[in-house]
C-alpha atoms as a PDB file:
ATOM      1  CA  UNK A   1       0.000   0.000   0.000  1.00  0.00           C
ATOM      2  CA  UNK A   2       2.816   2.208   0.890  1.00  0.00           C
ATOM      3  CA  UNK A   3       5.909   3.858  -0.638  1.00  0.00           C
ATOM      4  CA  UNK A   4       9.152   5.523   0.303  1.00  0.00           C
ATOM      5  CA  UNK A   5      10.100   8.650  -0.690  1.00  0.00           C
ATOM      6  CA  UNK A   6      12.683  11.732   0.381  1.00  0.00           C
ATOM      7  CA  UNK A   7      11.654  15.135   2.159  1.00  0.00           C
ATOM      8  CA  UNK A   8      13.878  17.816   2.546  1.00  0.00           C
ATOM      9  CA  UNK A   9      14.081  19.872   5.992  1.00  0.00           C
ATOM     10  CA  UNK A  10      14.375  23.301   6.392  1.00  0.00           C
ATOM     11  CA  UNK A  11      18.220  23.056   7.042  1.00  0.00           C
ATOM     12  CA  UNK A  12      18.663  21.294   3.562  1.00  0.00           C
ATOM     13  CA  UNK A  13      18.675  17.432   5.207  1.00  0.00           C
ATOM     14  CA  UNK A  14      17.184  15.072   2.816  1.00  0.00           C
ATOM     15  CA  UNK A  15      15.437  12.141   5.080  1.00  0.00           C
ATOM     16  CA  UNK A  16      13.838   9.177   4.270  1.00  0.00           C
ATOM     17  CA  UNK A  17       9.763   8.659   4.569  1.00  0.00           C
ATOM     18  CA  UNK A  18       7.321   6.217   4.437  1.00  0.00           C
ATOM     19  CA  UNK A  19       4.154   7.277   2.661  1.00  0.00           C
ATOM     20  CA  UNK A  20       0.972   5.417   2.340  1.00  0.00           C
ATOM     21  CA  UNK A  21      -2.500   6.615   0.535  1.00  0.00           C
ATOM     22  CA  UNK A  22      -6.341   5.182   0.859  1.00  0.00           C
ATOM     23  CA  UNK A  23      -7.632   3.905  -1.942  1.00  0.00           C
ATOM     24  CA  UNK A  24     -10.955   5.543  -1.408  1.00  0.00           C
ATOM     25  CA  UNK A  25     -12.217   9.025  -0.030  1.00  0.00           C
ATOM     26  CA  UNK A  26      -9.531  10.906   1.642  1.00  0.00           C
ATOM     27  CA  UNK A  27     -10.073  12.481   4.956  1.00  0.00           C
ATOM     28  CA  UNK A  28      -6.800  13.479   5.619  1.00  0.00           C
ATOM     29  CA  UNK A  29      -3.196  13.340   6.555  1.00  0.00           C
ATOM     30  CA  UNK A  30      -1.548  11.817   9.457  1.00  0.00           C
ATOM     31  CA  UNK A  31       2.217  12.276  10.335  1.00  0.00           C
ATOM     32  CA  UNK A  32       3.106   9.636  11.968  1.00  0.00           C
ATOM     33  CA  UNK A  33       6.057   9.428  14.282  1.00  0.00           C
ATOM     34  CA  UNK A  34       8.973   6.468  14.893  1.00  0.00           C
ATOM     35  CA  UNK A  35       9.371   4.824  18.343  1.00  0.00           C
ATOM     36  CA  UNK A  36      13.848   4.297  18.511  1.00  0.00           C
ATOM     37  CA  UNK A  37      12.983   1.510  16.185  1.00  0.00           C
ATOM     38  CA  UNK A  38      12.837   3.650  13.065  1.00  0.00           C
ATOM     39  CA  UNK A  39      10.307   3.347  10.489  1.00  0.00           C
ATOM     40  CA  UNK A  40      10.287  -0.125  10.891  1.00  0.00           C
ATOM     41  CA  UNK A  41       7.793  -2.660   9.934  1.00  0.00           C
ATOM     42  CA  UNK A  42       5.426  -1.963  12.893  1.00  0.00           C
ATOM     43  CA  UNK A  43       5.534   1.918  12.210  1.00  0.00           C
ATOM     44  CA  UNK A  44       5.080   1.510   8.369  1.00  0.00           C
ATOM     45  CA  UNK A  45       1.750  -0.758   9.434  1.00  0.00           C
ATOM     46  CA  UNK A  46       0.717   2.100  11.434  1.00  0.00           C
ATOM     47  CA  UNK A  47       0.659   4.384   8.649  1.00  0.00           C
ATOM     48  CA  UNK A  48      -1.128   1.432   6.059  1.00  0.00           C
ATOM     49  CA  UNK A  49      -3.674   0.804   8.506  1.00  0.00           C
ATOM     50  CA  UNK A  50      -4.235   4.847   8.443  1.00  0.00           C
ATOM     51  CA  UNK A  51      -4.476   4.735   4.888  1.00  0.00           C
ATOM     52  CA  UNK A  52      -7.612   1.566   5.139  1.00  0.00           C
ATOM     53  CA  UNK A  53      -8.856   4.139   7.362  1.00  0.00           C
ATOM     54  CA  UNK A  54      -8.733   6.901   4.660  1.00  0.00           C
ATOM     55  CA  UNK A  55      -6.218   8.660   5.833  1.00  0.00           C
ATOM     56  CA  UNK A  56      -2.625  10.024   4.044  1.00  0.00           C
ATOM     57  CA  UNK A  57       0.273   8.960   6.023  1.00  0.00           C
ATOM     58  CA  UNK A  58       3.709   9.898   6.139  1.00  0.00           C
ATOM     59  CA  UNK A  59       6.372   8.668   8.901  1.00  0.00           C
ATOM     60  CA  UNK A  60       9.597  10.512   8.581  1.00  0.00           C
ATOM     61  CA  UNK A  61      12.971   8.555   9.270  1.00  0.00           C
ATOM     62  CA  UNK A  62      14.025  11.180  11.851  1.00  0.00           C
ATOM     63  CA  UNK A  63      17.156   9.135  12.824  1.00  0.00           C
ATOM     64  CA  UNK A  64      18.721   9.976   9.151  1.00  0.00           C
ATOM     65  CA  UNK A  65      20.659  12.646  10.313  1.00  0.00           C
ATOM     66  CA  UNK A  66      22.578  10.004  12.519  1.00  0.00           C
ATOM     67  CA  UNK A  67      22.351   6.745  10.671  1.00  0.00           C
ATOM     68  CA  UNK A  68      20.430   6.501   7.369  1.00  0.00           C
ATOM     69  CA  UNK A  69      18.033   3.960   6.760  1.00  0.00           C
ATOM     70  CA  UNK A  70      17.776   2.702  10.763  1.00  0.00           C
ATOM     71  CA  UNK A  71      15.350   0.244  11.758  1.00  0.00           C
ATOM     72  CA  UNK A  72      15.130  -2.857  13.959  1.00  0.00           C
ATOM     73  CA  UNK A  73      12.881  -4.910  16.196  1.00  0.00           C
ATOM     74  CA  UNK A  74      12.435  -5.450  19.166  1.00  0.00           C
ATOM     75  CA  UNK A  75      14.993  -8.141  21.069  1.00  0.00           C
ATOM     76  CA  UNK A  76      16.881  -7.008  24.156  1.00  0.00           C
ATOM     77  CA  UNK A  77      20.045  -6.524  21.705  1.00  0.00           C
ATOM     78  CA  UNK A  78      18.430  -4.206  19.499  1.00  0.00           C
ATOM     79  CA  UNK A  79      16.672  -2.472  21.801  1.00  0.00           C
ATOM     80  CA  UNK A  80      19.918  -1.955  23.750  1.00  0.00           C
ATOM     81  CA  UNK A  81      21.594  -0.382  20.719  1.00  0.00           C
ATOM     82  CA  UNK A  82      18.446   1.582  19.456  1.00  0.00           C
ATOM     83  CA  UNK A  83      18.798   2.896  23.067  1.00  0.00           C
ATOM     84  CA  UNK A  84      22.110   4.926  21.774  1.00  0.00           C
ATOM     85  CA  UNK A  85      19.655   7.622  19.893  1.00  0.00           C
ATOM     86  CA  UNK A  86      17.617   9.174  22.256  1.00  0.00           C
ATOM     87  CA  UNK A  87      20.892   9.382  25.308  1.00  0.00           C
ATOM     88  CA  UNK A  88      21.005  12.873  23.908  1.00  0.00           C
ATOM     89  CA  UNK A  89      18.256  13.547  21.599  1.00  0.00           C
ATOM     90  CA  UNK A  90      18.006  16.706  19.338  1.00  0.00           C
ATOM     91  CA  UNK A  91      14.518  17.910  19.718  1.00  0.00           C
ATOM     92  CA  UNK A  92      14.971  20.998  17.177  1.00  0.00           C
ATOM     93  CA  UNK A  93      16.213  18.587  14.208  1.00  0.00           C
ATOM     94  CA  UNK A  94      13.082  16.284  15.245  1.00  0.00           C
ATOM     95  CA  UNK A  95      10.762  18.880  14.672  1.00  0.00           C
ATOM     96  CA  UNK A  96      12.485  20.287  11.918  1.00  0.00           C
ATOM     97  CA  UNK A  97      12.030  16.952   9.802  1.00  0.00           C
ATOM     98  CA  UNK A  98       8.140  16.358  10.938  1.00  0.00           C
ATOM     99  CA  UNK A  99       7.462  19.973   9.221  1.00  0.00           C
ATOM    100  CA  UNK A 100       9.094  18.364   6.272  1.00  0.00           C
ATOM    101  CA  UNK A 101       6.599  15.977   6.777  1.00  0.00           C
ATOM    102  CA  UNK A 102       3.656  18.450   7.736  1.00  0.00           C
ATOM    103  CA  UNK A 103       4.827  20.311   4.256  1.00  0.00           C
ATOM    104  CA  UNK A 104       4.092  16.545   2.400  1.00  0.00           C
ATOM    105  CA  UNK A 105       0.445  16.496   3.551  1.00  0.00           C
ATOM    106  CA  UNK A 106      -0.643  20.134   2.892  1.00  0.00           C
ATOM    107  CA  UNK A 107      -2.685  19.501   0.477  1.00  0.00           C
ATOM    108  CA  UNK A 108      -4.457  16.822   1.978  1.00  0.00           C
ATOM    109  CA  UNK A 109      -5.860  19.219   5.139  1.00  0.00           C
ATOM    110  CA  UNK A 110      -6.711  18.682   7.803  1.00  0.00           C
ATOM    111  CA  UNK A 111      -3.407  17.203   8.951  1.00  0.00           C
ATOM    112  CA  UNK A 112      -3.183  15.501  12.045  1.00  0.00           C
ATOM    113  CA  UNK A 113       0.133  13.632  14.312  1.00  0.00           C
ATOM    114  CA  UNK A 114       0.630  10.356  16.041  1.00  0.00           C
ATOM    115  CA  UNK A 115       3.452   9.428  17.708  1.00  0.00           C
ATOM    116  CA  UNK A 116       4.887   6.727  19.617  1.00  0.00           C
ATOM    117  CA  UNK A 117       7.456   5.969  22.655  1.00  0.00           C
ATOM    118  CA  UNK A 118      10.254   8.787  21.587  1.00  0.00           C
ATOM    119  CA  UNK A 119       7.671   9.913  18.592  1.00  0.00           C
ATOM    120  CA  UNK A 120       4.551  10.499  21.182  1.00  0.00           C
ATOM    121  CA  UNK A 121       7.312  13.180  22.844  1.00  0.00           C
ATOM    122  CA  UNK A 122       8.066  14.436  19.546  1.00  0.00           C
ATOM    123  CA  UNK A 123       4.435  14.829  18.599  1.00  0.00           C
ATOM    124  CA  UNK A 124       3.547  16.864  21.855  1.00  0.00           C
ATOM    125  CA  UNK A 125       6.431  18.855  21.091  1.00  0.00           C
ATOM    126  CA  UNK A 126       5.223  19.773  17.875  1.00  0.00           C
ATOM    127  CA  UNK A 127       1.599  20.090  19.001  1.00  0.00           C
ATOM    128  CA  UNK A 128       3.142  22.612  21.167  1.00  0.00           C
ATOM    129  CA  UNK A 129       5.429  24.590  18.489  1.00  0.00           C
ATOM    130  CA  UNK A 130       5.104  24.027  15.104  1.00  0.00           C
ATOM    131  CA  UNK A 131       2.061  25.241  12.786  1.00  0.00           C
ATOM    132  CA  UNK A 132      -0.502  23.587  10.157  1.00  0.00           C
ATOM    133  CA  UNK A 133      -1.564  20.718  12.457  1.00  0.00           C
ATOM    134  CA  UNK A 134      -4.867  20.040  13.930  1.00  0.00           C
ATOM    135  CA  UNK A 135      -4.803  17.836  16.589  1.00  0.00           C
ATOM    136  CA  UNK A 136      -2.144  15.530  18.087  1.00  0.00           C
ATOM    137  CA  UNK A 137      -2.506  11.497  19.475  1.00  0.00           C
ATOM    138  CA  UNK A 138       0.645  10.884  22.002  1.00  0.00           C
ATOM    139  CA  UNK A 139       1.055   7.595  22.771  1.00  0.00           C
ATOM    140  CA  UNK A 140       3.073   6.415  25.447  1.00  0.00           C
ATOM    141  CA  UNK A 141       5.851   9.526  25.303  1.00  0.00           C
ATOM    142  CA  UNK A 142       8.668   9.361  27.862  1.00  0.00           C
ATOM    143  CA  UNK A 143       9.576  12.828  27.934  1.00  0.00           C
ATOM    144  CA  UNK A 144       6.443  14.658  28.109  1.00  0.00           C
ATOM    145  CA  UNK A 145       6.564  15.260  31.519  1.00  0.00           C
ATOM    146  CA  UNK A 146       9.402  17.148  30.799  1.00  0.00           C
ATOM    147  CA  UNK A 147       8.167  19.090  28.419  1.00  0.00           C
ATOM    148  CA  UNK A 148       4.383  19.428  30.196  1.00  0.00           C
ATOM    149  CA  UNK A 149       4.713  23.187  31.199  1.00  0.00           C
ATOM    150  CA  UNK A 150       4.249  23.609  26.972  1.00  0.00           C
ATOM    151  CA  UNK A 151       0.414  24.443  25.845  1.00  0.00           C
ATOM    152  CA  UNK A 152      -0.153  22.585  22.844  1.00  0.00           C
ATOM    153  CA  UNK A 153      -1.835  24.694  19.932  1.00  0.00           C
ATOM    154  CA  UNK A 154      -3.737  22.343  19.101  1.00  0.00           C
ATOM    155  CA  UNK A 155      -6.276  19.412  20.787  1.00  0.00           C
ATOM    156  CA  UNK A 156      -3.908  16.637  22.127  1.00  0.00           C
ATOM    157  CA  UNK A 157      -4.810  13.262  23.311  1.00  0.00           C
ATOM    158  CA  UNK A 158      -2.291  11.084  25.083  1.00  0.00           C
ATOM    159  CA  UNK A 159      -2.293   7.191  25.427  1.00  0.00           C
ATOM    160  CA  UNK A 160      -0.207   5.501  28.652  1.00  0.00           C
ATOM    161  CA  UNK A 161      -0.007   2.070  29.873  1.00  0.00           C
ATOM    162  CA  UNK A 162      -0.925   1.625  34.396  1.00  0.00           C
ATOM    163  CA  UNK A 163       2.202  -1.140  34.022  1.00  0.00           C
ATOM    164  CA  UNK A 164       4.474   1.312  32.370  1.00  0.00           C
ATOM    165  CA  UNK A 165       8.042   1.982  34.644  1.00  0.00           C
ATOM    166  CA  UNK A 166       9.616   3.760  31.808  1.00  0.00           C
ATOM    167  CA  UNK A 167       6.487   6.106  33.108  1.00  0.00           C
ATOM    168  CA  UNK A 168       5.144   5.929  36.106  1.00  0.00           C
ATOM    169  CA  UNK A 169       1.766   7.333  36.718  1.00  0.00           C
ATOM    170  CA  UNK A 170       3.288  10.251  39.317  1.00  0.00           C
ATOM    171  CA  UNK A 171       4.418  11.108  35.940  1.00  0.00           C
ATOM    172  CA  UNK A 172       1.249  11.035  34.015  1.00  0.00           C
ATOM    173  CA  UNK A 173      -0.396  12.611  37.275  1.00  0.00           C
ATOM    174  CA  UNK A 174       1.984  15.801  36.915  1.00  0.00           C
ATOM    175  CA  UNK A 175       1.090  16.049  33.306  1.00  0.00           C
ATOM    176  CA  UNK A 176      -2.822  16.012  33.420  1.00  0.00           C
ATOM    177  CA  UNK A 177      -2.397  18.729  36.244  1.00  0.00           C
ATOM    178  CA  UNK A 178      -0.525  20.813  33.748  1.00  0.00           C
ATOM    179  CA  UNK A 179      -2.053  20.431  31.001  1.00  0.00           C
ATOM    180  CA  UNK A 180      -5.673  19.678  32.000  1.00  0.00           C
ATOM    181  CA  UNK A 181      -6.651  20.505  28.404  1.00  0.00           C
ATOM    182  CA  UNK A 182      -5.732  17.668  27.144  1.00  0.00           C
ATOM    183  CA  UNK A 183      -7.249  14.553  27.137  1.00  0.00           C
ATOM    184  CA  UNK A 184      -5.042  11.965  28.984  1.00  0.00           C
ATOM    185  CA  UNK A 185      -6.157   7.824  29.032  1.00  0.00           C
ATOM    186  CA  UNK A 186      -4.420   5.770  31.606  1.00  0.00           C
ATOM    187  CA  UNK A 187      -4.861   1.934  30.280  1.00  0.00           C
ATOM    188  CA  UNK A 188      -4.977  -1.156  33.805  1.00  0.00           C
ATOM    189  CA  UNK A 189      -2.780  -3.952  32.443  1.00  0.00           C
ATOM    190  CA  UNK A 190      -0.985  -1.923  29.647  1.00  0.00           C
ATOM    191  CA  UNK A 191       2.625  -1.711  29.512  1.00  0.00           C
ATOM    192  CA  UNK A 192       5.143   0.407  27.867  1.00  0.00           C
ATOM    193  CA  UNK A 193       4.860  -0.271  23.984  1.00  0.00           C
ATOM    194  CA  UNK A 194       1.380  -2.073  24.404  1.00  0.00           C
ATOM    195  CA  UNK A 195       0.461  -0.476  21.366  1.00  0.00           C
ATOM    196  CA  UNK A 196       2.771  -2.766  19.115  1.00  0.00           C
ATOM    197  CA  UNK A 197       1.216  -6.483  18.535  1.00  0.00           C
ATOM    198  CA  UNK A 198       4.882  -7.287  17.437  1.00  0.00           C
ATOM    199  CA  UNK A 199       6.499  -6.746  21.160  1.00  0.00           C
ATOM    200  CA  UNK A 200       5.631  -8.957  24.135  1.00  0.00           C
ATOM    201  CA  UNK A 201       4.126  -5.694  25.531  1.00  0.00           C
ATOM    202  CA  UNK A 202       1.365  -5.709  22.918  1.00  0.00           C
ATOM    203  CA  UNK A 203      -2.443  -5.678  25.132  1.00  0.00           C
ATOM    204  CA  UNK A 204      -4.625  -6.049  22.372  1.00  0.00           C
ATOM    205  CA  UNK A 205      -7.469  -4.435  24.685  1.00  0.00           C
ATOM    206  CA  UNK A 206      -5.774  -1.556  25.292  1.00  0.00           C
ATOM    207  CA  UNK A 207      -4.672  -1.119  21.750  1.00  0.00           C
ATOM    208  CA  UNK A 208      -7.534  -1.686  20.469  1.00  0.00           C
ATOM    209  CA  UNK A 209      -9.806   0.723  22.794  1.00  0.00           C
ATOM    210  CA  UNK A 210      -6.615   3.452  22.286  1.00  0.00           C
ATOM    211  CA  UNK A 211      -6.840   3.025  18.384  1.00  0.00           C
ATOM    212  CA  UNK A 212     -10.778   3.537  18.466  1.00  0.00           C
ATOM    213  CA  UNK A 213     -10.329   6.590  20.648  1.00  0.00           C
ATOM    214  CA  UNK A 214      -7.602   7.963  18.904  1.00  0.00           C
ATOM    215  CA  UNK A 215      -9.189   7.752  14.992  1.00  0.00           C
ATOM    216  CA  UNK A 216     -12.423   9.408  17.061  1.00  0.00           C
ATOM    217  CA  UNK A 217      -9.817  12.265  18.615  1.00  0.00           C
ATOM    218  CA  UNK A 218      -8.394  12.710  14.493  1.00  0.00           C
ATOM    219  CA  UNK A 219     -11.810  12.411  12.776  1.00  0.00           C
ATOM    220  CA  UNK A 220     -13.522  15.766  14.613  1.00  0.00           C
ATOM    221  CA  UNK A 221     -10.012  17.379  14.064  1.00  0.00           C
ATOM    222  CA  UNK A 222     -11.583  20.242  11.960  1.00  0.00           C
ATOM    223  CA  UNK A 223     -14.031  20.874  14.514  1.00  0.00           C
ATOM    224  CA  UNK A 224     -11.550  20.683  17.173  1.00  0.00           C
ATOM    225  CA  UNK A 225      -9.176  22.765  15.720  1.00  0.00           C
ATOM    226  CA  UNK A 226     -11.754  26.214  14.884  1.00  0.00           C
ATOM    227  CA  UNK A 227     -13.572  25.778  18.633  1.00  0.00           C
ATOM    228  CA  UNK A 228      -9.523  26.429  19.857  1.00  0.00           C
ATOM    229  CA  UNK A 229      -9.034  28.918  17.155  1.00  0.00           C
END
């Protein structure tokens, strides 16, 4: 369903992408951001099962700028070594190549972001700073607590798992506090990555109940986006 092709940042990088278009009536775009995995096969099924759901999707390879063409599963080894990308990670470069992606879907308003693990950080970040989105799905995003005295522009749902210790809930706590305008799910039984049916954290219930919730957040994205306006 999908295909690659190259966007160019602001900054003249030229990064990889994964695009994939529905077949039928389009409702809209979808950026869709990498876990440390890359755009690997789960991420690239992410943005296919957008497409059945007649959505444009585009998932940038933001880890070009350190080793093009990155991707791997999900055994302790490669998780280990995926680990090596985010020990320091360049937030203004991330955002830099998902407007590269925003830029893609223009024409294919309204545009929406999902993100997961590393990319659910990244797409809080850019609900909170860059333009032409209109709304944002966070799943599971380690570093928004850091980031959670931001306003996002834009509506913003987030996804966590109760079992998560990458995250724990004083975590998720802090963030609905500060940012009680967005709409935060906590999932019993879910674990970091529970999201992913290829990883021994997939919880199909969870997954499933996030997915349905989250393609309900992106379909009243036009609405949601002129009530903040």
């Amino acid at each position: 369903m999908g295909k690659n092709i190259t966007l160019t940042a602001s900054d003249g990088h030229k990064l990889s992408a994964y695009r994939a278009d529905p077949a039928g009536t389009l409702k809209g775009g979808v950026v869709v951001i990498q876990e440390i995995f890359g755009v690997n096969h789960h991420i690239r099924t992410v943005c296919d099962r957008l497409a059945s759901e007649g959505y444009a999707a585009v998932a940038p390879a933001l880890f070009d700028r350190i080793e093009p063409g990155f991707q791997c599963g999900y055994s302790p080894e490669e998780i280990s070594a995926a680990m090596r990308f985010v020990q320091n990670p360049d937030f203004g470069a991330f955002l830099r190549d998902t407007t590269a992606a925003i830029s893609e879907l223009t024409a294919v308003n309204p545009v929406s972001i999902m993100g997961f693990c590393l990319g659910g950080t990244v797409a809080f970040a850019a609900a909170c700073n860059l333009d032409g989105l209109f709304s944002a799905v966070c799943y599971y995003g380690g570093f928004i607590a850091k980031m959670a005295d931001q306003k996002p522009k834009i509506p913003t749902q987030m996804h966590f798992g109760a079992l998560d210790t990458h995250i724990p809930l004083s975590d998720v706590e802090m963030i609905r506090k500060k940012r009680p305008e967005c709409e935060v799910h906590v999932y019993p039984g879910a674990d970091h990555g529970f999201n992913c049916d290829e990883r021994a954290s997939y919880n199909k219930e969870a997954a499933t109940l996030a997915w349905q919730r989250s393609m309900d957040w992106i379909g009243r994205a036009k609405a949601s986006a002129k009530s903040v306006q």
